[in-house]
C-alpha atoms as a PDB file:
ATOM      1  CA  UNK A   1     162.083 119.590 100.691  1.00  0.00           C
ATOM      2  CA  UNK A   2     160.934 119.981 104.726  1.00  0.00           C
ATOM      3  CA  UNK A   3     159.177 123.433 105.702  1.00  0.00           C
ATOM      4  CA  UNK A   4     158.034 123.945 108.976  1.00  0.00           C
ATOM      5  CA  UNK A   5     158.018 120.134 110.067  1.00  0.00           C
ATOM      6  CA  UNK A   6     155.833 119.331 106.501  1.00  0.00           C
ATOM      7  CA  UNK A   7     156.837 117.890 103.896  1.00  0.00           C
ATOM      8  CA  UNK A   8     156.773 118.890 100.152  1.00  0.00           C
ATOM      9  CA  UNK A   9     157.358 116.387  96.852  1.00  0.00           C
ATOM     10  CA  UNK A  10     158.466 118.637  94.363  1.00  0.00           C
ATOM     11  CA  UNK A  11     156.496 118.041  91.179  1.00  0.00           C
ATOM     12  CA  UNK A  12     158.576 115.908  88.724  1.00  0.00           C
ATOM     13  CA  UNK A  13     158.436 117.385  85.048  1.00  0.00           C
ATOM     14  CA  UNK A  14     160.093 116.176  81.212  1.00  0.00           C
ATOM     15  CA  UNK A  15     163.353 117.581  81.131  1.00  0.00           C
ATOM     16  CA  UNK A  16     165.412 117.591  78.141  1.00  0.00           C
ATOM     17  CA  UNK A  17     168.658 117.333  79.621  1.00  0.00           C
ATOM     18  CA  UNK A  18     170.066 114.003  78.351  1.00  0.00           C
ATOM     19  CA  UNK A  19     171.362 112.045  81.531  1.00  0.00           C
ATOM     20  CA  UNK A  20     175.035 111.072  82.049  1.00  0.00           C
ATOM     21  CA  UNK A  21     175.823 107.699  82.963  1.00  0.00           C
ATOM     22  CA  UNK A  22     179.394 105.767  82.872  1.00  0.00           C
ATOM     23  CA  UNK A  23     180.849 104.989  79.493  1.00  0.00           C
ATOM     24  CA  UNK A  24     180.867 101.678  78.613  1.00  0.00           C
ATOM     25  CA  UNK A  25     184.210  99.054  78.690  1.00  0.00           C
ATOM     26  CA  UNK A  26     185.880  97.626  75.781  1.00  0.00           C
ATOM     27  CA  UNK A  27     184.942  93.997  77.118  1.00  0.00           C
ATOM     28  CA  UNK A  28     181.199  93.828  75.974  1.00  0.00           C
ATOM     29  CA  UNK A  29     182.074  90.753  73.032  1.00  0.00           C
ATOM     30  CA  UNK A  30     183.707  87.682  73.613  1.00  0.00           C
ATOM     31  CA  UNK A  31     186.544  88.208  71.782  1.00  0.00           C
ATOM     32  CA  UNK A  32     187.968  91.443  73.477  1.00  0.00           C
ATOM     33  CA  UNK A  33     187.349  89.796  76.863  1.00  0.00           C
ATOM     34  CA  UNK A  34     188.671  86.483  75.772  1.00  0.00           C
ATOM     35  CA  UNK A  35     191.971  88.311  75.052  1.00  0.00           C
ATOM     36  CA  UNK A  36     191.942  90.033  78.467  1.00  0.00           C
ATOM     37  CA  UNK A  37     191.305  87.439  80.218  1.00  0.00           C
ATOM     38  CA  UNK A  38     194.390  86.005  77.803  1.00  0.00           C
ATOM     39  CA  UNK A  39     196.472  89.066  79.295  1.00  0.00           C
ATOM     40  CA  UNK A  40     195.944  87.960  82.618  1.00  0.00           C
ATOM     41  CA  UNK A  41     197.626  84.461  81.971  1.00  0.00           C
ATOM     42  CA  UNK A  42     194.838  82.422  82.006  1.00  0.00           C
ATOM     43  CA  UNK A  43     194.594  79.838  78.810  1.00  0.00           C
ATOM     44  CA  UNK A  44     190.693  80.254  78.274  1.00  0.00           C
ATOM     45  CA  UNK A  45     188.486  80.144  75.397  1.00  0.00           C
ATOM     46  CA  UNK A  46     185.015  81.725  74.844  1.00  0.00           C
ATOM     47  CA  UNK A  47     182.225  79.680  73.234  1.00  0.00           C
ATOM     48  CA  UNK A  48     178.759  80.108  73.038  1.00  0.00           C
ATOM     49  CA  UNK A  49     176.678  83.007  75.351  1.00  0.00           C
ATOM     50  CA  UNK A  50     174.236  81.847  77.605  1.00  0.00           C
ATOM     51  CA  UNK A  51     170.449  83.217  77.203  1.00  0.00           C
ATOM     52  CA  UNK A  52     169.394  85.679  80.490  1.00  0.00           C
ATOM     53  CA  UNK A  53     171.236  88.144  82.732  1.00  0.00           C
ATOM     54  CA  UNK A  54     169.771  91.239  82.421  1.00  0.00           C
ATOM     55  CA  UNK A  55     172.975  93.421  83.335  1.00  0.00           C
ATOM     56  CA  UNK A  56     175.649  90.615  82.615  1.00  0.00           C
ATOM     57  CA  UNK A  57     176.914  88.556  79.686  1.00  0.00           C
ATOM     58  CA  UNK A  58     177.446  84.575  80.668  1.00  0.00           C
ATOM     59  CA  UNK A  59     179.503  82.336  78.401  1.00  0.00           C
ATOM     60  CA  UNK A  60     180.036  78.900  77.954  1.00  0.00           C
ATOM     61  CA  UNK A  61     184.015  78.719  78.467  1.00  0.00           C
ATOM     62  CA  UNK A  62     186.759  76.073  78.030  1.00  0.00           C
ATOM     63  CA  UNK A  63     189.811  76.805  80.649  1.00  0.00           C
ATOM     64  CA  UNK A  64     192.791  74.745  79.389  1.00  0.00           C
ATOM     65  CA  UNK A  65     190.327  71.271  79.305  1.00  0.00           C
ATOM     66  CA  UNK A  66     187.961  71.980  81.804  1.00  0.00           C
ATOM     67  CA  UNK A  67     184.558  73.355  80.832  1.00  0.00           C
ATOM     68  CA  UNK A  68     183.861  76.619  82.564  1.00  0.00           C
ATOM     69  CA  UNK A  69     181.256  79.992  82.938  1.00  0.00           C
ATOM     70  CA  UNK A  70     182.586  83.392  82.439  1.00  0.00           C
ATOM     71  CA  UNK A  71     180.314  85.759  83.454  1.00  0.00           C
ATOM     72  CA  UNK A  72     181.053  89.433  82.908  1.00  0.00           C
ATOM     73  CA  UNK A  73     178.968  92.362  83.652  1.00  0.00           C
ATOM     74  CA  UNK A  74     178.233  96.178  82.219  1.00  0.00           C
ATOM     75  CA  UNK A  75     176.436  99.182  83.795  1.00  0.00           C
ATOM     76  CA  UNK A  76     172.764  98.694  82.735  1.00  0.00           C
ATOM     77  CA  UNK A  77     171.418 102.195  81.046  1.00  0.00           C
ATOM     78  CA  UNK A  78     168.138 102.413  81.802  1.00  0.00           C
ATOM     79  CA  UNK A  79     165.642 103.074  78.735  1.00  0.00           C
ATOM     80  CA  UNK A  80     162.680 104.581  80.453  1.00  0.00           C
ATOM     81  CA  UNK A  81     161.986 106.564  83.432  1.00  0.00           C
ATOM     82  CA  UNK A  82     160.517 103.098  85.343  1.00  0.00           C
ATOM     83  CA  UNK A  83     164.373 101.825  85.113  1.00  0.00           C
ATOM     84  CA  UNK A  84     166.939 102.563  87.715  1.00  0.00           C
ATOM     85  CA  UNK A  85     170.720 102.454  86.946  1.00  0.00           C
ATOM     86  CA  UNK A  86     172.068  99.029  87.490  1.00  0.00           C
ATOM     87  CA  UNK A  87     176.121  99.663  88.429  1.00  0.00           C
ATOM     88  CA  UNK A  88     178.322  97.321  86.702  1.00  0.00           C
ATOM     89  CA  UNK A  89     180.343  96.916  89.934  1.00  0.00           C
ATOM     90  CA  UNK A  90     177.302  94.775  91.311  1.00  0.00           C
ATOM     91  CA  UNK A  91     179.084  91.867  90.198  1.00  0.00           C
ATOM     92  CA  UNK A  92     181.785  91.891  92.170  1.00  0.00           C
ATOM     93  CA  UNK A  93     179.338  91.715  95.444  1.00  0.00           C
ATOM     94  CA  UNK A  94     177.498  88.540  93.638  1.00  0.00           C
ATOM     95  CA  UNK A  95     181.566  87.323  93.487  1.00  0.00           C
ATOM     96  CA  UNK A  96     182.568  88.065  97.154  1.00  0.00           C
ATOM     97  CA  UNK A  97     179.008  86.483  98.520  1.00  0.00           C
ATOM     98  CA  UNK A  98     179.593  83.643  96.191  1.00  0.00           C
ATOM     99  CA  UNK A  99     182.849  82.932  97.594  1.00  0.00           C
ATOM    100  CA  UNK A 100     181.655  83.200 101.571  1.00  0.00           C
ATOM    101  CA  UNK A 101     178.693  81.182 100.852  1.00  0.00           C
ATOM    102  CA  UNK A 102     181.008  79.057  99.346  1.00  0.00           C
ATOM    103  CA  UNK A 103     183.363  78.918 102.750  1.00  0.00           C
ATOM    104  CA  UNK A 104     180.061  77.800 104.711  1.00  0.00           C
ATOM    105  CA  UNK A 105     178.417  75.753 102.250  1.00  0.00           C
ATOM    106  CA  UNK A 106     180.594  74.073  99.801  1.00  0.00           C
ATOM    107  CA  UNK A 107     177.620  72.473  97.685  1.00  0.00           C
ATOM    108  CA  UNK A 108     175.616  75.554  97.863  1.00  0.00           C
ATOM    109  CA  UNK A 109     176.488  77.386  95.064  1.00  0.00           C
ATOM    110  CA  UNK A 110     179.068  76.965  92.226  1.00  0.00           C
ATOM    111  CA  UNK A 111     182.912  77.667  92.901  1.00  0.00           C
ATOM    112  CA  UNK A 112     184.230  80.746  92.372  1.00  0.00           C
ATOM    113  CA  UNK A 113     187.932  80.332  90.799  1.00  0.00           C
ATOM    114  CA  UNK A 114     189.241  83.598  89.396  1.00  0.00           C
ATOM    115  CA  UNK A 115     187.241  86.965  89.811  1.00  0.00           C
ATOM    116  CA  UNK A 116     189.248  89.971  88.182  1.00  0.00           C
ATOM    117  CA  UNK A 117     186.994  92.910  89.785  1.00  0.00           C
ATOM    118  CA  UNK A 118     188.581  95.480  88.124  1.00  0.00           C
ATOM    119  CA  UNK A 119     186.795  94.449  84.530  1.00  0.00           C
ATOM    120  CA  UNK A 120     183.576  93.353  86.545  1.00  0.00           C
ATOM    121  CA  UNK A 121     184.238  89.478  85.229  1.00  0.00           C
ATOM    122  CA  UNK A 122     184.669  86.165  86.807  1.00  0.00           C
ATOM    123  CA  UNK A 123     185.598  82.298  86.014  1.00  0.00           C
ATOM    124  CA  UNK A 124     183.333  79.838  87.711  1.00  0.00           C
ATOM    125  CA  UNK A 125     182.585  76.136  87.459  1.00  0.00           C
ATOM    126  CA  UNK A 126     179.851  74.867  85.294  1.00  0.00           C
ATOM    127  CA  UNK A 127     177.778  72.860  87.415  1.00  0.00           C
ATOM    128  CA  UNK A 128     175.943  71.550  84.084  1.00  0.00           C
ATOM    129  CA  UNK A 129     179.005  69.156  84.056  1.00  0.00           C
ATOM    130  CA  UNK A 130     177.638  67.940  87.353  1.00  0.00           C
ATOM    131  CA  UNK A 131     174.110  67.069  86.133  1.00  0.00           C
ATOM    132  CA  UNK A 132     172.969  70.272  87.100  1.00  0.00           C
ATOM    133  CA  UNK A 133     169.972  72.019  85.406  1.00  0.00           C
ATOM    134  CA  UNK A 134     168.273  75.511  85.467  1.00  0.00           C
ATOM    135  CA  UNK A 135     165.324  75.580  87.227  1.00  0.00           C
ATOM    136  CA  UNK A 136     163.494  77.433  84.743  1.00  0.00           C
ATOM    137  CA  UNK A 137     164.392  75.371  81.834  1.00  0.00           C
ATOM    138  CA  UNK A 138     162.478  72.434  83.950  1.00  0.00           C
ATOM    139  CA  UNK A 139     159.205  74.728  84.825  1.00  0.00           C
ATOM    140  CA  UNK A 140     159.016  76.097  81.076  1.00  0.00           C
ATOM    141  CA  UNK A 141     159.168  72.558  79.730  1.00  0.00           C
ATOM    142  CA  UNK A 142     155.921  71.915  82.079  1.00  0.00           C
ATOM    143  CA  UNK A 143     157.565  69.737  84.372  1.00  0.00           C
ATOM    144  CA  UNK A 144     156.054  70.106  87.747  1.00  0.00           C
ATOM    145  CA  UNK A 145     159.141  68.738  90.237  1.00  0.00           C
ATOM    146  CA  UNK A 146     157.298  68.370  93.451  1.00  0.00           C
ATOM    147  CA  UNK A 147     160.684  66.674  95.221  1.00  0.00           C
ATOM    148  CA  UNK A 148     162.377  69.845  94.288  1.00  0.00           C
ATOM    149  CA  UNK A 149     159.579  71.901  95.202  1.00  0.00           C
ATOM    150  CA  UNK A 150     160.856  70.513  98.602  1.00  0.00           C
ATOM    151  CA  UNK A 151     164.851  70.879  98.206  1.00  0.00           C
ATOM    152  CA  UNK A 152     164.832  74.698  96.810  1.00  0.00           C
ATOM    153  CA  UNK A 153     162.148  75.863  99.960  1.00  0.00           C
ATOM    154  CA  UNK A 154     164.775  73.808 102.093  1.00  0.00           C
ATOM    155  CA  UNK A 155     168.159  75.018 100.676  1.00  0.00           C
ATOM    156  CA  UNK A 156     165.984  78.673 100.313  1.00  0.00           C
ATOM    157  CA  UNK A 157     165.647  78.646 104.846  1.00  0.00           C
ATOM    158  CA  UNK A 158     169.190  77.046 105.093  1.00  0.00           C
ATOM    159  CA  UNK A 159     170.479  79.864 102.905  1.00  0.00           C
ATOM    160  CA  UNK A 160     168.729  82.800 104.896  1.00  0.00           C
ATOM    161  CA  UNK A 161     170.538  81.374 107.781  1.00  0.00           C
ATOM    162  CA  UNK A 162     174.289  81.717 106.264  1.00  0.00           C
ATOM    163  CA  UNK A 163     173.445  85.022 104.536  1.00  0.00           C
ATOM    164  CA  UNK A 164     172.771  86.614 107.918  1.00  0.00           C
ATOM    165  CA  UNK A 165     176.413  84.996 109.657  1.00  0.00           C
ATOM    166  CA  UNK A 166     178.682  85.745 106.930  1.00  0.00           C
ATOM    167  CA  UNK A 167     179.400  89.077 108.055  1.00  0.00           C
ATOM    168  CA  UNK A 168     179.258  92.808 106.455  1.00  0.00           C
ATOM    169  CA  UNK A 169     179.694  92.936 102.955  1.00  0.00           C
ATOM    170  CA  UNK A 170     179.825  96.004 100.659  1.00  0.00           C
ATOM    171  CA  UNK A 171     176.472  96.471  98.702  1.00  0.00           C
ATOM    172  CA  UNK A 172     175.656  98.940  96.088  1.00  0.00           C
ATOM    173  CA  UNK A 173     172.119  98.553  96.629  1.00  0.00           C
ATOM    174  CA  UNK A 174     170.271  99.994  99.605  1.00  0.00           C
ATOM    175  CA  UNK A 175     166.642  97.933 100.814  1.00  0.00           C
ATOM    176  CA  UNK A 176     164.865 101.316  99.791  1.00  0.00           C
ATOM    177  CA  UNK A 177     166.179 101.356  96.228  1.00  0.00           C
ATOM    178  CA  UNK A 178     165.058  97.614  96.076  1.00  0.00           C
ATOM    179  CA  UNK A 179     161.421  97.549  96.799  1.00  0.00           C
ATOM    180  CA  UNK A 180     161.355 100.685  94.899  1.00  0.00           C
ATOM    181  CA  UNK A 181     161.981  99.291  91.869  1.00  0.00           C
ATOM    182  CA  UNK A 182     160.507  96.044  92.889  1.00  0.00           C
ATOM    183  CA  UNK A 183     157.480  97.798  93.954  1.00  0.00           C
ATOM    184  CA  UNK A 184     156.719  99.642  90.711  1.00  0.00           C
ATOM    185  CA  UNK A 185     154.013  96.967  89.639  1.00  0.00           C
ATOM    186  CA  UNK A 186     151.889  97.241  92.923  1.00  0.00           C
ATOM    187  CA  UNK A 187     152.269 100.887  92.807  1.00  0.00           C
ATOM    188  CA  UNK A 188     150.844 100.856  89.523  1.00  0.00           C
ATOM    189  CA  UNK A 189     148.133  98.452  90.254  1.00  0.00           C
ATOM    190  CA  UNK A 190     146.841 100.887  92.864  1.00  0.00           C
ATOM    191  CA  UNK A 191     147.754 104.362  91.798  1.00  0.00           C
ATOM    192  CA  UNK A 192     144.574 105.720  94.299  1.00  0.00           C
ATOM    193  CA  UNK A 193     146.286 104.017  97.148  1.00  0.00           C
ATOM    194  CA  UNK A 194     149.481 103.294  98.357  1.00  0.00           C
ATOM    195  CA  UNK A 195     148.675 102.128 102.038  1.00  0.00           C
ATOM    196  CA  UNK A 196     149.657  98.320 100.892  1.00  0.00           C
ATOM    197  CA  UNK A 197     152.921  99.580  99.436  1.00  0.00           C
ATOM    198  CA  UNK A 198     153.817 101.791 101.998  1.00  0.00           C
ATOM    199  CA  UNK A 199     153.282  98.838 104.448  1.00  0.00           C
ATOM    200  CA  UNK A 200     155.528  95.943 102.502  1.00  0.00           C
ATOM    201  CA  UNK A 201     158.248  99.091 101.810  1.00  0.00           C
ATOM    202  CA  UNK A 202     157.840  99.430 105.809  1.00  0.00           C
ATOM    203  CA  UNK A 203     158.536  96.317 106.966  1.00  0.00           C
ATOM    204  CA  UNK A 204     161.059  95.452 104.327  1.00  0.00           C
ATOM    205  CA  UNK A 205     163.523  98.196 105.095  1.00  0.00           C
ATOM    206  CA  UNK A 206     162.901  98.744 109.131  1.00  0.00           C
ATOM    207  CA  UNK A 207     162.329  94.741 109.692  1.00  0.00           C
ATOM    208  CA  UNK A 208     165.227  92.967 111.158  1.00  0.00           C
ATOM    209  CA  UNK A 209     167.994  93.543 108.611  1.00  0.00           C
ATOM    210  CA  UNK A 210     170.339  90.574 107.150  1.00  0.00           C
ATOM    211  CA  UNK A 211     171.610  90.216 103.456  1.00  0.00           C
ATOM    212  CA  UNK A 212     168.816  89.468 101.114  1.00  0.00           C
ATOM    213  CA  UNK A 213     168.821  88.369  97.801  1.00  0.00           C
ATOM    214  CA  UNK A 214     166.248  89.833  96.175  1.00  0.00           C
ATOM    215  CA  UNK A 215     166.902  87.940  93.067  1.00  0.00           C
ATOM    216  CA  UNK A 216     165.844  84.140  94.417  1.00  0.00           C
ATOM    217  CA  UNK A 217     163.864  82.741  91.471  1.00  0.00           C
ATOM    218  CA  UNK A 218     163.817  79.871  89.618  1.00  0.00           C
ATOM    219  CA  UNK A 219     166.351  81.676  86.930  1.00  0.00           C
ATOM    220  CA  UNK A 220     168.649  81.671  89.164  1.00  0.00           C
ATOM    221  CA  UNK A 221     168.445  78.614  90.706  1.00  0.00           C
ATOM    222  CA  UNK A 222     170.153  74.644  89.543  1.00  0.00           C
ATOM    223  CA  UNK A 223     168.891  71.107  90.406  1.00  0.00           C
ATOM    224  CA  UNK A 224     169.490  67.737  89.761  1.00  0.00           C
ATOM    225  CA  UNK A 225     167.739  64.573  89.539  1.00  0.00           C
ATOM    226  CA  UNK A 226     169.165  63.929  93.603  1.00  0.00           C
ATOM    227  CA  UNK A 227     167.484  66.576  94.833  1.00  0.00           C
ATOM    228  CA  UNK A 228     170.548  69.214  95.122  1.00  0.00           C
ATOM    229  CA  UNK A 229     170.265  72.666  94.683  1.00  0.00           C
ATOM    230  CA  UNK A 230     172.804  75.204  93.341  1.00  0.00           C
ATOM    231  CA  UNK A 231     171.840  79.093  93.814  1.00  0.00           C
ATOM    232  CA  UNK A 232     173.527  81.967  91.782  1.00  0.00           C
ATOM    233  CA  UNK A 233     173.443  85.616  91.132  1.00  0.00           C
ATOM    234  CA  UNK A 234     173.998  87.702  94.513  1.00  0.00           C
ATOM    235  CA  UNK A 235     174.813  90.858  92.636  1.00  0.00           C
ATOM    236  CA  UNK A 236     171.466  93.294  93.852  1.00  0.00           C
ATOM    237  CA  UNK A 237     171.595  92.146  97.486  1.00  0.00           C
ATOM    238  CA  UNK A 238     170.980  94.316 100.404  1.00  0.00           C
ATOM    239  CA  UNK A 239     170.534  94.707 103.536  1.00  0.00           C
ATOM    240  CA  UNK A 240     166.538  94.236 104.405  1.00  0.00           C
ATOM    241  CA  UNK A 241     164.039  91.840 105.882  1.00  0.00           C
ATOM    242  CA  UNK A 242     164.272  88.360 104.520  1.00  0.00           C
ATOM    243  CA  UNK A 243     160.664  87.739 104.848  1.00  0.00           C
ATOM    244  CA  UNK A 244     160.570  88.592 101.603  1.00  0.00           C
ATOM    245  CA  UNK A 245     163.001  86.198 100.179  1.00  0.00           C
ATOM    246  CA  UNK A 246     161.028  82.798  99.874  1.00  0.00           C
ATOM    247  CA  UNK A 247     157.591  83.828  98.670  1.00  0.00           C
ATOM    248  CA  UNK A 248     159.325  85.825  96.213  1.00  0.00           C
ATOM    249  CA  UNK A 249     160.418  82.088  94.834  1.00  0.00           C
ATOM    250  CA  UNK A 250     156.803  81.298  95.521  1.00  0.00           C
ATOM    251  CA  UNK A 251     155.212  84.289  93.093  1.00  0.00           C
ATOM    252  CA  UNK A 252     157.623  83.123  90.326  1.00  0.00           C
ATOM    253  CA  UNK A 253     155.551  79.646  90.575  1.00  0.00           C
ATOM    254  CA  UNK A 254     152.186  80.964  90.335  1.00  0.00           C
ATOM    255  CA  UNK A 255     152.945  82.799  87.228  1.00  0.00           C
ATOM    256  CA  UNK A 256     153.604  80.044  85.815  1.00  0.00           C
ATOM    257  CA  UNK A 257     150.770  78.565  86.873  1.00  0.00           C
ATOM    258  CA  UNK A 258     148.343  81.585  85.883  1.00  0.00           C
ATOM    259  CA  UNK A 259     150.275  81.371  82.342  1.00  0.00           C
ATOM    260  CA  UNK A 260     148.770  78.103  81.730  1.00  0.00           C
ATOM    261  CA  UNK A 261     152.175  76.024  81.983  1.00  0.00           C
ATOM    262  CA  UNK A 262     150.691  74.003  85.502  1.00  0.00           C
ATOM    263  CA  UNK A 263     147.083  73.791  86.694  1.00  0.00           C
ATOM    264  CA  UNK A 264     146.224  76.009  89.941  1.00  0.00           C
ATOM    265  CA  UNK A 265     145.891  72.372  91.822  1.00  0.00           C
ATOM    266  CA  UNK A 266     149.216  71.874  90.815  1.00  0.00           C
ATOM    267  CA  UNK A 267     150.427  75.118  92.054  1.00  0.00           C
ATOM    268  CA  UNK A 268     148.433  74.562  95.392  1.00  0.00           C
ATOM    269  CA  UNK A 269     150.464  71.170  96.103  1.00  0.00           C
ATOM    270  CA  UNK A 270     153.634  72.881  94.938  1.00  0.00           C
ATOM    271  CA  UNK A 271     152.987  75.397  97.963  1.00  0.00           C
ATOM    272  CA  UNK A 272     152.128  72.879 100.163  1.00  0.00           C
ATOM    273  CA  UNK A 273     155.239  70.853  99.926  1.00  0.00           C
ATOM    274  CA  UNK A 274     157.120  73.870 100.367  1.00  0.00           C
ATOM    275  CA  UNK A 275     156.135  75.668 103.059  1.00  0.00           C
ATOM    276  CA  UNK A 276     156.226  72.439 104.728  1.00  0.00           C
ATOM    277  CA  UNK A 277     159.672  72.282 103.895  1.00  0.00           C
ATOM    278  CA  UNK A 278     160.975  75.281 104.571  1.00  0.00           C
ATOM    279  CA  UNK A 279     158.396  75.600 108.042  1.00  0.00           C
ATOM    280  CA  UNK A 280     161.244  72.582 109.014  1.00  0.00           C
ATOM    281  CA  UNK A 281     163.947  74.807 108.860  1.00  0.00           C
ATOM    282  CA  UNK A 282     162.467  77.935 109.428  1.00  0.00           C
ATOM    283  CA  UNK A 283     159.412  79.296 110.742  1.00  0.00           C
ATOM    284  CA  UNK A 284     156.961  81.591 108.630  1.00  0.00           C
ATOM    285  CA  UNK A 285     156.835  84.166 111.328  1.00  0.00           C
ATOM    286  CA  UNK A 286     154.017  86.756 109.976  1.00  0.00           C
ATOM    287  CA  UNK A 287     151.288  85.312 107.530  1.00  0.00           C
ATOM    288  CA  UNK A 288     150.497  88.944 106.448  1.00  0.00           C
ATOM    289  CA  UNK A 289     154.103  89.389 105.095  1.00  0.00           C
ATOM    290  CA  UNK A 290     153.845  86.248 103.157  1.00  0.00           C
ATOM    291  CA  UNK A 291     151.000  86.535 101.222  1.00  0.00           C
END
């Protein structure tokens, strides 16, 4: 509340009253969203469900004989008070950047071919069938991939580029709700001082605004052996400062690196190699924002 140009926080208490969030669809096992999709003529098959996605259930797919994802999505509840509500109609924004991304860069990310946004769900191509492989997968089996070290910090600045051209799109996340959640670890870390917080939330919401995708990290990211790179899940984007976007990527690769999976020289050359790559395509304008 505001009184006389000062501000107040009102002191935030336990309540007991139990907090109402949507109900859930009838779609959250394969079967019932097999038949749906059924209903809406398509001749498709569920098979086995992919491991991650937080808010969204993936699935291995067979439409008529063409090996497909279905990826379908549900309102995440949060559990404790450090969760936010994750709207189930964040999928349809991954779907409609997919699909523009797609217009601009045809080998950027995987083809869209049926999104039913009413039921939050949508058919794509498999890119495994393409000799594609999750990024992760490669960086938990200890496999340090220096030449893709290079492609994904490329693709990463390339990518930047197109998500600021594509035009407005319909988010239903704002940059403030982002680092807020994002935040919650540094805010944690320093619970005496929030000056370093305060500055990053700064700069990320009142920096030069274009889409972000806040969720650029090696789970959600495909190679191959050529040195291709696929990206996915557009879902939480907003509009913010993109400075954040690549050594977001980066932090993902020093924890595995601090988890023992690489050694720190490893980790040094990884960085290396990719900020030269990326520094080709675009320029690391503030070294404080980086780091």
């Amino acid at each position: 509340m505001k009184k006389n140009n000062k501000i107040y926080v009102n002191p935030i208490s336990v309540s007991r009253r139990k907090k109402m969030f949507p109900p859930p669809s009838k779609l959250s096992n394969a079967k019932s969203l097999e038949n749906k999709l059924r209903e809406f003529g398509l001749d498709i098959s569920l098979g086995q469900r992919l491991k991650g996605g937080v808010v969204s259930q993936v699935y291995e797919a067979r439409l008529k004989n063409k090996k497909v994802i279905v990826k379908h999505t549900e309102d995440l509840t949060p559990f404790d008070p450090t969760e936010i509500h994750i709207h189930r109609f964040g999928h349809n924004v991954d779907s409609v950047i997919l699909k523009k991304l797609n217009k601009h860069r045809a080998d950027l990310v995987p083809e869209v071919l049926y999104h039913f946004a009413d039921i939050t769900t949508t058919v794509m191509e498999d890119v495994r069938e393409y000799g594609f492989t999750l990024y992760q997968n490669k960086l938990l089996q200890g496999k340090v991939v220096f030449n893709s070290a290079e492609a994904i910090s490329r693709e990463t600045a390339k990518m930047e580029q197109i998500l600021c051209k594509i035009g407005r799109v319909k988010v239903n996340e704002s940059a403030e709700e982002s680092i807020y959640e994002r935040g919650l670890e540094l805010r944690l870390a320093y619970p005496n001082n929030q000056s370093q917080f305060k500055y990053i939330e700064k700069e990320f919401t009142g920096g030069k605004k274009c889409l972000v995708a806040p969720d650029n990290h090696p789970k959600n990211i495909f190679v191959n052996n050529h040195g291709a790179v696929k990206f996915i899940d557009f879902g939480r984007s907003c509009y913010a400062d993109q400075r954040y976007m690549f050594p977001n990527f980066l932090a993902h690769i020093l924890i595995f690196g601090l988890a023992g999976y690489y050694s720190l020289k490893d980790v040094k050359k990884y960085f290396t190699i990719a900020i030269d790559s990326y520094n080709k395509i675009k320029k690391i304008s503030d070294e404080k924002i980086f780091c």
